[in-house]
Each structure stands twice: as C-alpha cells, then as structure tokens.
Protein backbone atom coordinates (compact mmCIF):
# COMPACT_ATOMS: atom_id res chain seq x y z
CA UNK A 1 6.65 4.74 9.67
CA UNK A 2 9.43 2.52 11.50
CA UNK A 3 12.01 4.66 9.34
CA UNK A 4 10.29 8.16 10.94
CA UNK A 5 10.23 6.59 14.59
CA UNK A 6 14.10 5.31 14.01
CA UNK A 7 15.37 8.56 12.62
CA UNK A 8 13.15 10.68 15.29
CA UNK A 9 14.70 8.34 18.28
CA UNK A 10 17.90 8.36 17.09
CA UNK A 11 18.31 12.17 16.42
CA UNK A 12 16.65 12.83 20.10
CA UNK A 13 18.76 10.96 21.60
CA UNK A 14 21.97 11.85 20.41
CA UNK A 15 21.24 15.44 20.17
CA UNK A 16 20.74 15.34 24.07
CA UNK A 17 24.01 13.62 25.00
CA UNK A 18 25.74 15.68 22.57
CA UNK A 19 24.50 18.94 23.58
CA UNK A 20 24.24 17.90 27.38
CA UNK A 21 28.09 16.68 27.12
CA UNK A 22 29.12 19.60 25.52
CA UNK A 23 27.81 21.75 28.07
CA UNK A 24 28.97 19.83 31.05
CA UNK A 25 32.40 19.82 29.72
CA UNK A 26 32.17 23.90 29.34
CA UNK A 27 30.89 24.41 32.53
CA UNK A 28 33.46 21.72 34.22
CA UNK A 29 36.31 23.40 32.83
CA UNK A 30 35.40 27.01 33.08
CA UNK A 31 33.01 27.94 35.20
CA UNK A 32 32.74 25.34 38.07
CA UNK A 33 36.05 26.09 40.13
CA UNK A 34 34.78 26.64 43.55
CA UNK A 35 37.99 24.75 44.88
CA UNK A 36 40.20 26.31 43.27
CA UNK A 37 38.60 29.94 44.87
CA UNK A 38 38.92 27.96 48.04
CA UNK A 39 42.61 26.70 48.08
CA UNK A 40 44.21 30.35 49.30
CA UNK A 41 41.53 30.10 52.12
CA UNK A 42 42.41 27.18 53.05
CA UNK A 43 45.70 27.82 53.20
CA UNK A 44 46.27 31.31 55.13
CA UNK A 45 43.41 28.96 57.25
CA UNK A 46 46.06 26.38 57.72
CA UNK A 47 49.13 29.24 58.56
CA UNK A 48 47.17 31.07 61.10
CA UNK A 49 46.69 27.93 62.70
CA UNK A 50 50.06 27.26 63.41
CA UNK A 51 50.67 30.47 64.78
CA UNK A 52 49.72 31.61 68.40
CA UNK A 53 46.71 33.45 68.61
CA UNK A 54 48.12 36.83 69.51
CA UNK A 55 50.39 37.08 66.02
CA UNK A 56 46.98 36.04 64.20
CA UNK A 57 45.59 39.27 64.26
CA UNK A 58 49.39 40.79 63.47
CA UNK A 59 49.63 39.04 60.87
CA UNK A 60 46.01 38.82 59.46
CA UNK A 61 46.45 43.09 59.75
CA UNK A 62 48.47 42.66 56.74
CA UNK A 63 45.79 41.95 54.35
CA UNK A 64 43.55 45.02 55.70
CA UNK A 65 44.72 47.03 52.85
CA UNK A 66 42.72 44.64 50.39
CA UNK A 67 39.08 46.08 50.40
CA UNK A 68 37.61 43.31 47.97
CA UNK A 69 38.46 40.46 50.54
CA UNK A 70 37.70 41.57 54.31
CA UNK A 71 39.44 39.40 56.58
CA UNK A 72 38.70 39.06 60.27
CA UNK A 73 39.16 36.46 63.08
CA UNK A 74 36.45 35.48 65.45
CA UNK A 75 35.57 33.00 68.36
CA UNK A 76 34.32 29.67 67.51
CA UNK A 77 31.63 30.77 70.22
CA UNK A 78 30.46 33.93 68.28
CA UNK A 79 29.39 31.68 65.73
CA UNK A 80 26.43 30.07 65.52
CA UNK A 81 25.51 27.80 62.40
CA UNK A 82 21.97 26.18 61.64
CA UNK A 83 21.23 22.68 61.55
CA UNK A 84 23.62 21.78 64.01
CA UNK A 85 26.42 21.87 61.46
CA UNK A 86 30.20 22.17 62.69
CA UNK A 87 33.42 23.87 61.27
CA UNK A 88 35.99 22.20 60.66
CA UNK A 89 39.73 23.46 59.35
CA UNK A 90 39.49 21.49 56.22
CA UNK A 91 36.48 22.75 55.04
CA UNK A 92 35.18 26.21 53.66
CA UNK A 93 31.49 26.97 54.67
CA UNK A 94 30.06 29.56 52.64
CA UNK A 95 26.59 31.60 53.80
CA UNK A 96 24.70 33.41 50.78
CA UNK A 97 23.52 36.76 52.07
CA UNK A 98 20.65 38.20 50.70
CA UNK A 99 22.38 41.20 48.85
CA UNK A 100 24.17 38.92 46.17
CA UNK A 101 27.13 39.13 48.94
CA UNK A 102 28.39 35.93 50.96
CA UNK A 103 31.07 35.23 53.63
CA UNK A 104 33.02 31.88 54.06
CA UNK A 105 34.29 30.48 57.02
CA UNK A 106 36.68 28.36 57.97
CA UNK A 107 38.10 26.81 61.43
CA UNK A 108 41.68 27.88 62.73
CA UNK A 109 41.72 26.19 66.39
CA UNK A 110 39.26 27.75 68.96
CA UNK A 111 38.54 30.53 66.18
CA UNK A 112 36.78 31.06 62.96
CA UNK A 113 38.39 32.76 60.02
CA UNK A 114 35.49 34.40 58.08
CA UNK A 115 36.31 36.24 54.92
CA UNK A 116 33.41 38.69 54.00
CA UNK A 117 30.94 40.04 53.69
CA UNK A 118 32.18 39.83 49.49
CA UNK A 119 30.18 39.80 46.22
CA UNK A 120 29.12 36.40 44.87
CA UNK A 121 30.97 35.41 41.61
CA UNK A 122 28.86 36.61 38.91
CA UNK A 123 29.79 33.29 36.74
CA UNK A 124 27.19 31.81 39.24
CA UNK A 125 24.07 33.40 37.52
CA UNK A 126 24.92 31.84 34.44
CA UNK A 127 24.72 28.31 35.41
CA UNK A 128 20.68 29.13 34.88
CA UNK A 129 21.38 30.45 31.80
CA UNK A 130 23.17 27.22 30.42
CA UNK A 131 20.12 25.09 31.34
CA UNK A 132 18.12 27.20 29.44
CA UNK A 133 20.36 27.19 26.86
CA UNK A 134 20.64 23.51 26.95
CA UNK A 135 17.08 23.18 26.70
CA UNK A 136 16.69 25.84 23.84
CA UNK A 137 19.16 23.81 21.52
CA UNK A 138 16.93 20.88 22.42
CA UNK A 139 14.10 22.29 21.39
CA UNK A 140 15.20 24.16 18.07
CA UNK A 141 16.99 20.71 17.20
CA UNK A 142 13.97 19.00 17.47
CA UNK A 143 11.80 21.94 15.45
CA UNK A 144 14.59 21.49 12.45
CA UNK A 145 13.25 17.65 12.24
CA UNK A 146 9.95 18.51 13.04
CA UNK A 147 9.04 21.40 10.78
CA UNK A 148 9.78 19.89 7.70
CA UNK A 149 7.82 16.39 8.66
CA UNK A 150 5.10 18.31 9.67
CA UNK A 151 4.92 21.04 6.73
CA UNK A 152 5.02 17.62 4.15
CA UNK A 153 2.20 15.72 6.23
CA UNK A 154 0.32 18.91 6.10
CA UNK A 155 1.58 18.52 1.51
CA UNK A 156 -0.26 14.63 1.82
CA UNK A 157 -3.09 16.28 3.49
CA UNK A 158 -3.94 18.87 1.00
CA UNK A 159 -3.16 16.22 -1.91
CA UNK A 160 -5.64 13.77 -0.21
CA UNK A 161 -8.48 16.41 0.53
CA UNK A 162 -8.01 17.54 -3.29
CA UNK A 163 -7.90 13.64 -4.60
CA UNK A 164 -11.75 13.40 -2.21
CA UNK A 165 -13.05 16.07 -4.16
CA UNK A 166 -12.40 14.56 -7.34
CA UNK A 167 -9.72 16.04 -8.75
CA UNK A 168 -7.69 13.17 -10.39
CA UNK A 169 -4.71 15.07 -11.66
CA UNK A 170 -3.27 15.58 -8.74
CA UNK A 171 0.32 14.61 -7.20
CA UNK A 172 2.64 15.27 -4.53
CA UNK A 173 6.30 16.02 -5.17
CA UNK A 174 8.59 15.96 -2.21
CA UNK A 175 12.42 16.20 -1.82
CA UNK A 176 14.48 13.36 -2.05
CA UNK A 177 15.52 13.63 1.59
CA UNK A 178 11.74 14.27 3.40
CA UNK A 179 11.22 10.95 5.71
CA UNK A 180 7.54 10.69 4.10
CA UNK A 181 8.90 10.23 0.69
CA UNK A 182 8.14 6.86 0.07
CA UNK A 183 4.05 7.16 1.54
CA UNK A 184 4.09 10.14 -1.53
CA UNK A 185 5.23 7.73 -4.01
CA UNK A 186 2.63 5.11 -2.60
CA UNK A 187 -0.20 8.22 -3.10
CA UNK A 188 1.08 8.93 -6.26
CA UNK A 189 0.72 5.34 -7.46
CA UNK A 190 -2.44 5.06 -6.17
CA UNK A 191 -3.59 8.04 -7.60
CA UNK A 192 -2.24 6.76 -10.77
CA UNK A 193 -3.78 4.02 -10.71
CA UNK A 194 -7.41 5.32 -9.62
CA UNK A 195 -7.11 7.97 -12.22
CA UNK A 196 -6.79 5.63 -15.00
CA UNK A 197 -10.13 3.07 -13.97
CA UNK A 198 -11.95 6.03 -14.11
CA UNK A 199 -10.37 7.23 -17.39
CA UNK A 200 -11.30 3.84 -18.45
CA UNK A 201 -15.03 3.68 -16.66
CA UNK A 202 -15.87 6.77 -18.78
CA UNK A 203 -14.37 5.37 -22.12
CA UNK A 204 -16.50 1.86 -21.20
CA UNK A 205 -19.54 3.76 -20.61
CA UNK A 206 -19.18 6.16 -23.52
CA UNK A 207 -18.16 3.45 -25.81
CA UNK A 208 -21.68 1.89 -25.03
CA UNK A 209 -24.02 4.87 -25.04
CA UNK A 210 -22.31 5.79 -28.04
CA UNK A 211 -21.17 2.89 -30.19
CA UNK A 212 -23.63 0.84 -29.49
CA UNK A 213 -26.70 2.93 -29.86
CA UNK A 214 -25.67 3.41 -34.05
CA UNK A 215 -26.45 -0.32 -35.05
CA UNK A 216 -29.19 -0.85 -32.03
CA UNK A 217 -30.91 2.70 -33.58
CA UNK A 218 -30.49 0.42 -37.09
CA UNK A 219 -31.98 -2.71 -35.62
CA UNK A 220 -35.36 -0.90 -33.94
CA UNK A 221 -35.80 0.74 -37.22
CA UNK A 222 -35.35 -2.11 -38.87
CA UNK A 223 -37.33 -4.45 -36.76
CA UNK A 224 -39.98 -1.44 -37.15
CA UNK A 225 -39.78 -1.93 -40.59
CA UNK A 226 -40.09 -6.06 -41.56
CA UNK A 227 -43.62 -6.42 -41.90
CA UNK A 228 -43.51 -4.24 -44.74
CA UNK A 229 -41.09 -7.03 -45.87
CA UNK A 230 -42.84 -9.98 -44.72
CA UNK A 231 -46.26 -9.40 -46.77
CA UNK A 232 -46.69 -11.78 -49.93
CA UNK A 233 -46.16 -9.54 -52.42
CA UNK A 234 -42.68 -8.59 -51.27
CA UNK A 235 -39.34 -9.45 -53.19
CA UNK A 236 -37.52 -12.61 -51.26
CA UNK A 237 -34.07 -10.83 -52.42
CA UNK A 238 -34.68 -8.08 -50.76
CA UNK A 239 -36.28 -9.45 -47.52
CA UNK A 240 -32.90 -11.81 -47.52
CA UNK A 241 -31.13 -8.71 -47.96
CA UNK A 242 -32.57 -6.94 -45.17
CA UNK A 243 -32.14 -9.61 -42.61
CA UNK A 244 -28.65 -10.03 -43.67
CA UNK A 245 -28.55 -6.02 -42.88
CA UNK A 246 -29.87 -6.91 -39.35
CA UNK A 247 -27.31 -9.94 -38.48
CA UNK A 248 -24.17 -7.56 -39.82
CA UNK A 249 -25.97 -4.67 -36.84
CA UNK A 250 -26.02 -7.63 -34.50
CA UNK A 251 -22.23 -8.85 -35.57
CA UNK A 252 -21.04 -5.42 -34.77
CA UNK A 253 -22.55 -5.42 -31.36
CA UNK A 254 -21.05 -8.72 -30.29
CA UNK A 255 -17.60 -7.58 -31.71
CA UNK A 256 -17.51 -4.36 -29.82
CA UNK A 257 -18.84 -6.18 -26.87
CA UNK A 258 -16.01 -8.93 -26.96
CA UNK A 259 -13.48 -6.41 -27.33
CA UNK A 260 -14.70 -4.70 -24.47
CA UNK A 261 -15.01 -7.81 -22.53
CA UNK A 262 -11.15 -8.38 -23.96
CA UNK A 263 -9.90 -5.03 -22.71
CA UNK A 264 -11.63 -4.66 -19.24
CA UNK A 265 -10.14 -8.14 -18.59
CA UNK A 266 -6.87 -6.52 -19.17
CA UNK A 267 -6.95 -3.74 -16.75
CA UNK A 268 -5.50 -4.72 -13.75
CA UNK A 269 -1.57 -6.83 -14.42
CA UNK A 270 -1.39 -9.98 -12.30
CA UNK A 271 0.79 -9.95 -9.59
CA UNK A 272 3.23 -13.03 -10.06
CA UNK A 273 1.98 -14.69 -12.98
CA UNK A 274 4.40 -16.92 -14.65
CA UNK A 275 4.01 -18.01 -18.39
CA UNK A 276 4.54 -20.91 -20.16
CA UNK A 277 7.70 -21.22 -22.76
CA UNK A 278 6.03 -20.18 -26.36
CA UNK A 279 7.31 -20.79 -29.68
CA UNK A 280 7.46 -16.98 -31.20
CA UNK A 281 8.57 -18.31 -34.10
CA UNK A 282 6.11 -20.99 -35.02
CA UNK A 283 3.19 -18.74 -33.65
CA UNK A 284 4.10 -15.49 -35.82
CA UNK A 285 3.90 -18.28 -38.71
CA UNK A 286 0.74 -19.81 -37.94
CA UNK A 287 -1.21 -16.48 -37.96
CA UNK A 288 0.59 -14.73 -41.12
CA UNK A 289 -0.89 -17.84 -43.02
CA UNK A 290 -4.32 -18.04 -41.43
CA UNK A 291 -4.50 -13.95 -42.29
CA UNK A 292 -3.04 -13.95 -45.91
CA UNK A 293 -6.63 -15.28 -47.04
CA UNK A 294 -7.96 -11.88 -46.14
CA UNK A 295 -5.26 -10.02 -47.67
CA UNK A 296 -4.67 -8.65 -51.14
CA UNK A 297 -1.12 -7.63 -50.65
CA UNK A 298 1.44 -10.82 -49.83
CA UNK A 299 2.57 -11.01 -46.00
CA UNK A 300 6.33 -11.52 -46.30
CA UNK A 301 8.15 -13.39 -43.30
CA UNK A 302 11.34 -12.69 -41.90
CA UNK A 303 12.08 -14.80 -38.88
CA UNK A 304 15.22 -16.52 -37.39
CA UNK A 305 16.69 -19.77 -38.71
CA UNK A 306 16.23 -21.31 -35.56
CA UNK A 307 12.82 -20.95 -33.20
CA UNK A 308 12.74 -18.39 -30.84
CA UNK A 309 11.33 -19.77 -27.43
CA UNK A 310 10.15 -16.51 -25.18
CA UNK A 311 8.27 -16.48 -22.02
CA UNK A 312 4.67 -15.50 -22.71
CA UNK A 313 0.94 -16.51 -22.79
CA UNK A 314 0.47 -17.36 -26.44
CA UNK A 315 -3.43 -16.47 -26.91
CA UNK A 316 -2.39 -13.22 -26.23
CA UNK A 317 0.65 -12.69 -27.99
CA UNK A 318 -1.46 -14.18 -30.92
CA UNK A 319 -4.34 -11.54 -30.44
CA UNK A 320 -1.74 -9.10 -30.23
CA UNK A 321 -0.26 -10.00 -33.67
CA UNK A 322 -3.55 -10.64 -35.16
CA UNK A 323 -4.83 -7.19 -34.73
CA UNK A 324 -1.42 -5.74 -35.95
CA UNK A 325 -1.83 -7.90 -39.27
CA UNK A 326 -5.21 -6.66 -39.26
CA UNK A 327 -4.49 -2.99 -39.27
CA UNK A 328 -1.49 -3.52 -41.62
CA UNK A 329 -4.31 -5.44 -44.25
CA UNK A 330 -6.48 -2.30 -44.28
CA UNK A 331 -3.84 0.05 -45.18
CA UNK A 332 -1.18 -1.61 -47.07
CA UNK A 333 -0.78 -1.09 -50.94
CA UNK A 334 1.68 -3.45 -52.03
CA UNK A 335 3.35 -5.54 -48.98
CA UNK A 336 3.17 -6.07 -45.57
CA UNK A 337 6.35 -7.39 -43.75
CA UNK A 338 7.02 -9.25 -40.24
CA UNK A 339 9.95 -9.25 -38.83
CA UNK A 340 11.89 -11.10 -35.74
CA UNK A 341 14.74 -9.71 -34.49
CA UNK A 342 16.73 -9.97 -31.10
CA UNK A 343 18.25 -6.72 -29.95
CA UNK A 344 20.35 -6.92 -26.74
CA UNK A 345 17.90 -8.99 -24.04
CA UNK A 346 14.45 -8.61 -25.88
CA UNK A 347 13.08 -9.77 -29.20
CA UNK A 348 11.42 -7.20 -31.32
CA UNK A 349 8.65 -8.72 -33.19
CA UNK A 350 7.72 -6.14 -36.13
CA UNK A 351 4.62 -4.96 -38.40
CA UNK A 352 5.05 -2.80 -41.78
CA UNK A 353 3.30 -1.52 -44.21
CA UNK A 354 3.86 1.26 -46.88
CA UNK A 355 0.36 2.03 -46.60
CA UNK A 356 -0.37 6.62 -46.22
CA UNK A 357 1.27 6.25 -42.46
CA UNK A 358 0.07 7.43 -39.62
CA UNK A 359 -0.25 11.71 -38.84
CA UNK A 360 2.30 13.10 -36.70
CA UNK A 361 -0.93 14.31 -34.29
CA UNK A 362 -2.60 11.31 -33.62
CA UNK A 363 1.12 8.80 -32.92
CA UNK A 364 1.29 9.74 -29.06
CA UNK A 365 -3.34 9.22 -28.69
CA UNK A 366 -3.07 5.69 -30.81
CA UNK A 367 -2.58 3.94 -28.31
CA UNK A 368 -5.82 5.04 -26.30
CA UNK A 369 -8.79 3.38 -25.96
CA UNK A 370 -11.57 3.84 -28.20
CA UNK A 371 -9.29 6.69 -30.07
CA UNK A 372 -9.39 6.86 -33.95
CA UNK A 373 -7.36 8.01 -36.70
CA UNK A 374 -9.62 9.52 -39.42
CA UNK A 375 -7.91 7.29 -42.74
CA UNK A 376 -8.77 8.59 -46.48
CA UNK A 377 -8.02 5.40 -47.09
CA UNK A 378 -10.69 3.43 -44.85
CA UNK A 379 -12.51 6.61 -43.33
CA UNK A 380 -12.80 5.75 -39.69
CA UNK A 381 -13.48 2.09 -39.47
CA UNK A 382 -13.16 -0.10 -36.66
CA UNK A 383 -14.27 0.61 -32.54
CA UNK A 384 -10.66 1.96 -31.25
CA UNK A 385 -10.00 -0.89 -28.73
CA UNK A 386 -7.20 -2.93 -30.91
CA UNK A 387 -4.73 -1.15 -30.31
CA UNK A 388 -5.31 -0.17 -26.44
CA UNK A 389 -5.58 -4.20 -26.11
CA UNK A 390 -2.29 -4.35 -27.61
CA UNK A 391 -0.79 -2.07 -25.20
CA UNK A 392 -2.45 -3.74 -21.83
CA UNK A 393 -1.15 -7.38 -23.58
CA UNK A 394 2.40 -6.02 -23.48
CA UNK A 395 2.14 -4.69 -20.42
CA UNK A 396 0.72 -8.12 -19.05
CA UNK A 397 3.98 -9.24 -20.46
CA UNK A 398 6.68 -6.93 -18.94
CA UNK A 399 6.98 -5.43 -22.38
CA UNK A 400 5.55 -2.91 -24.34
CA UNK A 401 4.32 -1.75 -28.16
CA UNK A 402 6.29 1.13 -30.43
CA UNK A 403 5.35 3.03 -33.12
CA UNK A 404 7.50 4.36 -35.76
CA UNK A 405 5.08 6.09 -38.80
CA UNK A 406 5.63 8.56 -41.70
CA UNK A 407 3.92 8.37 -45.34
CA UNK A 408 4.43 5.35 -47.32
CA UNK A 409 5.86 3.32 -43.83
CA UNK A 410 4.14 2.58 -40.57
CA UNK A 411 6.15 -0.14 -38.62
CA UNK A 412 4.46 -1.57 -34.97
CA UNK A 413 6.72 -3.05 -33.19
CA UNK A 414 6.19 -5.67 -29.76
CA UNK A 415 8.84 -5.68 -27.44
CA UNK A 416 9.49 -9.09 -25.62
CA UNK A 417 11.78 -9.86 -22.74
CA UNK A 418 13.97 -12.83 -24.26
CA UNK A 419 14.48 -16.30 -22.13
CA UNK A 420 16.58 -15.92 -19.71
C-alpha cells in the first residue's frame, strides 16, 4: 500500500504543476496582453496632453473616421468614478458595461480621454474556459490512474467472495504493471496454500475411513470369531495362526498410522531451518546394506571416491532413500542400482530398477498422496503415502524428487543442493 499512496501522490502532484504551468504559460503569452491594448492609449493620452486644449479636439477629429474605437474628450468634472477613485495620466481605467461593451479612460490635464463605448475582447470569455479545462485534465488524469486500480480491487473482490464460497480453484491474474500486483500474488499464494491443506484434510480423512476400516472390519470379525478358537477341542496351530492373522491387521494399522503421522508432520516447510553437514555418502551406504537382507536382487553402489558432505537432516534423507530402496525391492528382477552424481551445484542421488516401469498415465499422479499404481507384478500393495513423503522431504530440503520410467527401467532420482 505505501507503493499505491507514493505513485498516487506523486502522479497528483506533478500532473497539477504540469498542467497548471502549461496553462499559465499559454495564457501569459497569448491571451493576457491588456498592456499591450493599453500602450496606444496611453500614448495619444500622453500627445494630447502636450497640446493646448483647443487643437485637442482638432486633432482628436482625425480619428472620427474609425467607427470601432470612438474617441471623445471630456471634463475631468463630467466624470464621476465610484469609490472615490482618481484618474491619473499614467493609468487606463476601464468600466465594463453591461452589454459586453466597455470604455477606458484616461487623464490628459483638466480632461478625460475616454475611448468607447467598444466591445470587450472576446479572448476574455475564455479565461473561464481554461479553468475548466485545467480542471477537466485534472480530473481525467486522475480517472486514467484510478480506473484501472479500482476495476482490479473490484478483480480481488470477486476472487475473495468466490475463494468464501468455497471454490478453491480460483486465482487472480493481473498485468504486470497494475499497482495491486503484488497483494494478487500474496492471494494467489495463499490460495495455494489453503487449497492444498484441504486437498490434504480430505486425503487424511479418506485414508482413515477407508484404509483403515479393511483390517479393523478383519479384527471385529475376528475378535467375533476366537471363542470358537479358544474351546478345548480346538487345534493350537490354528488358534496361533489366527492370532498371528490379528497382530499382521494391527501391524498394518500402526504402519498406515505412522506414515500418516510422518506426512502431516511434513506439511507445512519451516521457515529458516538450518541443517546439520551430513555424510551422503556414508548414509546412502549404511541403508543399501541394512536393506539388501530383504532383497533378492543385489543392490549395486556407485558413489564418489571421496564423501560427499551436503547440507541436510539425515533421518530424513534416510527415510527418503529407504522407501526408494523399498519400492525398487518390490519390482526389480535382476538389479537394483544407486547412484551419486554431482551435476552443476546439486548432487543427484539415484534409484533403478529394470523392474515392468511405471505407465505413462500414472508418472505425473505418483507423486500424490495416497495414489496407487495398479502393478501385475505386486497388485496394489502398499497405503500410497511413500512417495508423497518423499516429495514433502525434498521440499523440506530446497530440493525436489524426479521420475524418469519406461518398461524394463524406472530411475527416482533426489535432487540435493551441494555445500556451498
């Protein structure tokens, strides 16, 4: 708002000296030359004075044949002037008539020369005009400023009533050059922002009437069912069985519930956080050996000769890796490959597998919450929420994740910002 009242100052102000400047120079130079009109007054004023009175009239008869200017010479006595004022011979005193006529007069010794009764100059009348002209410019100067300002306030208005009632899509798109550009980018932001917690809210709150109510269904039936199982007649395989049924429904519950926990913790970035100095390197190691145990297919390593030191929290980087290995385990067929690689300021920190690759459809919705690619591999395993975690982890970190998928290759890549 300081920029608007600036600009709006600013423009005011310099409009009116410009304009007003302008217009007083015009009228200086061209219309305002009253003493110029008087000078030949003054003058034949100042030569009848020298003469006696009895050539005056003689000589003043000269002029009679000029109808525009009537000339005439009268006693000082004859006239009378209100207010008390005087004539004097250096000074033209004009009378305004009430026909758009005047008369001047002028002292020459013990009489008055008085030229009239003669129309007024017509460039009078337009002194009015130029004031009104003046003020017009004002006024359509200020409507050019204020037009657009107030057509875009009435754009955040609409945008802001429409937002109220719900309707998350929307945006505002200004021009470059409208003063309330930067409180539309601020909306837009916002709007952003708002639209994606409530994206989220309704994936949280599906993801719990939905996913969780499949094993809790399990465990009520189940629970429903185990005094059948408990009676002394009944197998103690079976009964071992079934509870072990009931703690994998329970397992499944706290694993979607951590991972919700996980990505709701995620949501918002922190505003100045500074990491620690992490060893990449030694990290991308540790994990690739603690996951090969789970793996049929070997986990090859291809890392720098010396250890790569990047800024970064390291429990989530190593979350972030872990669930890459993960994925790359479930749908790899002969190797899986890591790879560490500095391209121009960032290090790229890869996972590959040749496993069927990922459909052309679903590469641009991966990375949403609680979406899931239908495998004929592993059918649709898993809760949806690895790789959305991925994504808000990389965004914690300045950074972000990449795909690059097609059959028989799917490569996830982590994009770090290296030390500066």
């Amino acid at each position: 708002m300081k920029r608007l009242f600036v600009s709006l100052y600013l423009l005011l102000s310099l409009s009116i000296l410009g304009i007003g400047w302008t217009l007083d120079s015009l009228w200086y130079h061209n219309v305002d030359d009253s003493a110029a009109e008087d000078a030949p007054f003054l003058a034949l004023a100042s030569l009848l004075s020298e003469m006696p009175e009895a050539e005056r009239a003689r000589h003043l008869a000269k002029f009679e044949e000029d109808k525009t200017l009537p000339l005439s010479l009268l006693s000082a006595s004859q006239v009378a002037l209100s207010n008390n004022e005087s004539l004097s011979s250096g000074r033209v005193f004009t009378i305004a008539l009430d026909d758009d006529k005047e008369m001047r007069l002028v002292r020459v010794g013990e009489q008055v020369l008085m030229a009239g009764p003669m129309e007024i100059d017509p460039r009078e009348n337009l002194r009015g005009l130029f004031t009104l002209f003046f003020y017009g410019l004002l006024a359509g100067v200020a409507l050019l400023w204020v037009w657009p300002l107030s057509r875009d306030i009435r754009i955040l208005r609409e945008a802001t009533e429409a937002f109220g009632r719900a309707k998350w899509d929307t945006r505002i798109a200004l021009s470059k050059r409208s003063q309330v550009k930067s409180l539309a980018d601020t909306f837009n932001e916002m709007a952003r922002h708002i639209s994606a917690l409530i994206e989220n809210q309704q994936h949280l709150t599906n993801a719990v009437s939905h996913e969780i109510r499949t094993p809790l269904a399990r465990l009520k039936f189940a629970l429903a069912l185990l005094p059948g199982y408990c009676g002394k007649d009944n197998d103690d395989e079976k009964l071992t069985q079934f509870l072990a049924d009931m703690q994998l429904d329970i397992k499944e519950m706290e694993q979607l519930l951590s991972e919700l926990l996980t990505y709701a913790s995620l949501e918002a970035p922190k505003e100045g956080l500074k990491f620690e100095t992490s060893n990449l390197s030694a990290l991308t190691r540790q994990v690739a050996q603690r996951l090969q145990s789970l793996s049929q297919v070997p986990i090859e390593l291809h890392l720098p000769e010396k250890d790569v030191q990047v800024p970064a929290d390291p429990s989530l980087i190593e979350r972030a890796l872990q669930n890459l290995i993960t994925n790359a385990i479930r749908f790899a067929h002969t190797r899986i490959g890591i790879e560490l690689v500095r391209v121009d300021n960032e290090w790229h920190l890869s996972v590959e597998d040749d496993g069927e690759g990922i459909p052309l459809a679903d590469q641009g919705k991966i990375f949403e919450p609680f979406y899931r690619v239908s495998s004929s591999q592993n059918g649709n395993k898993g809760h949806g929420l690895g790789l959305a975690i991925i994504k808000r982890i990389m965004q914690r970190h300045k950074g972000k994740v990449s795909l690059e998928s097609e059959p028989g290759k799917t490569r996830f890549t982590l994009h770090m910002r290296a030390r500066s």
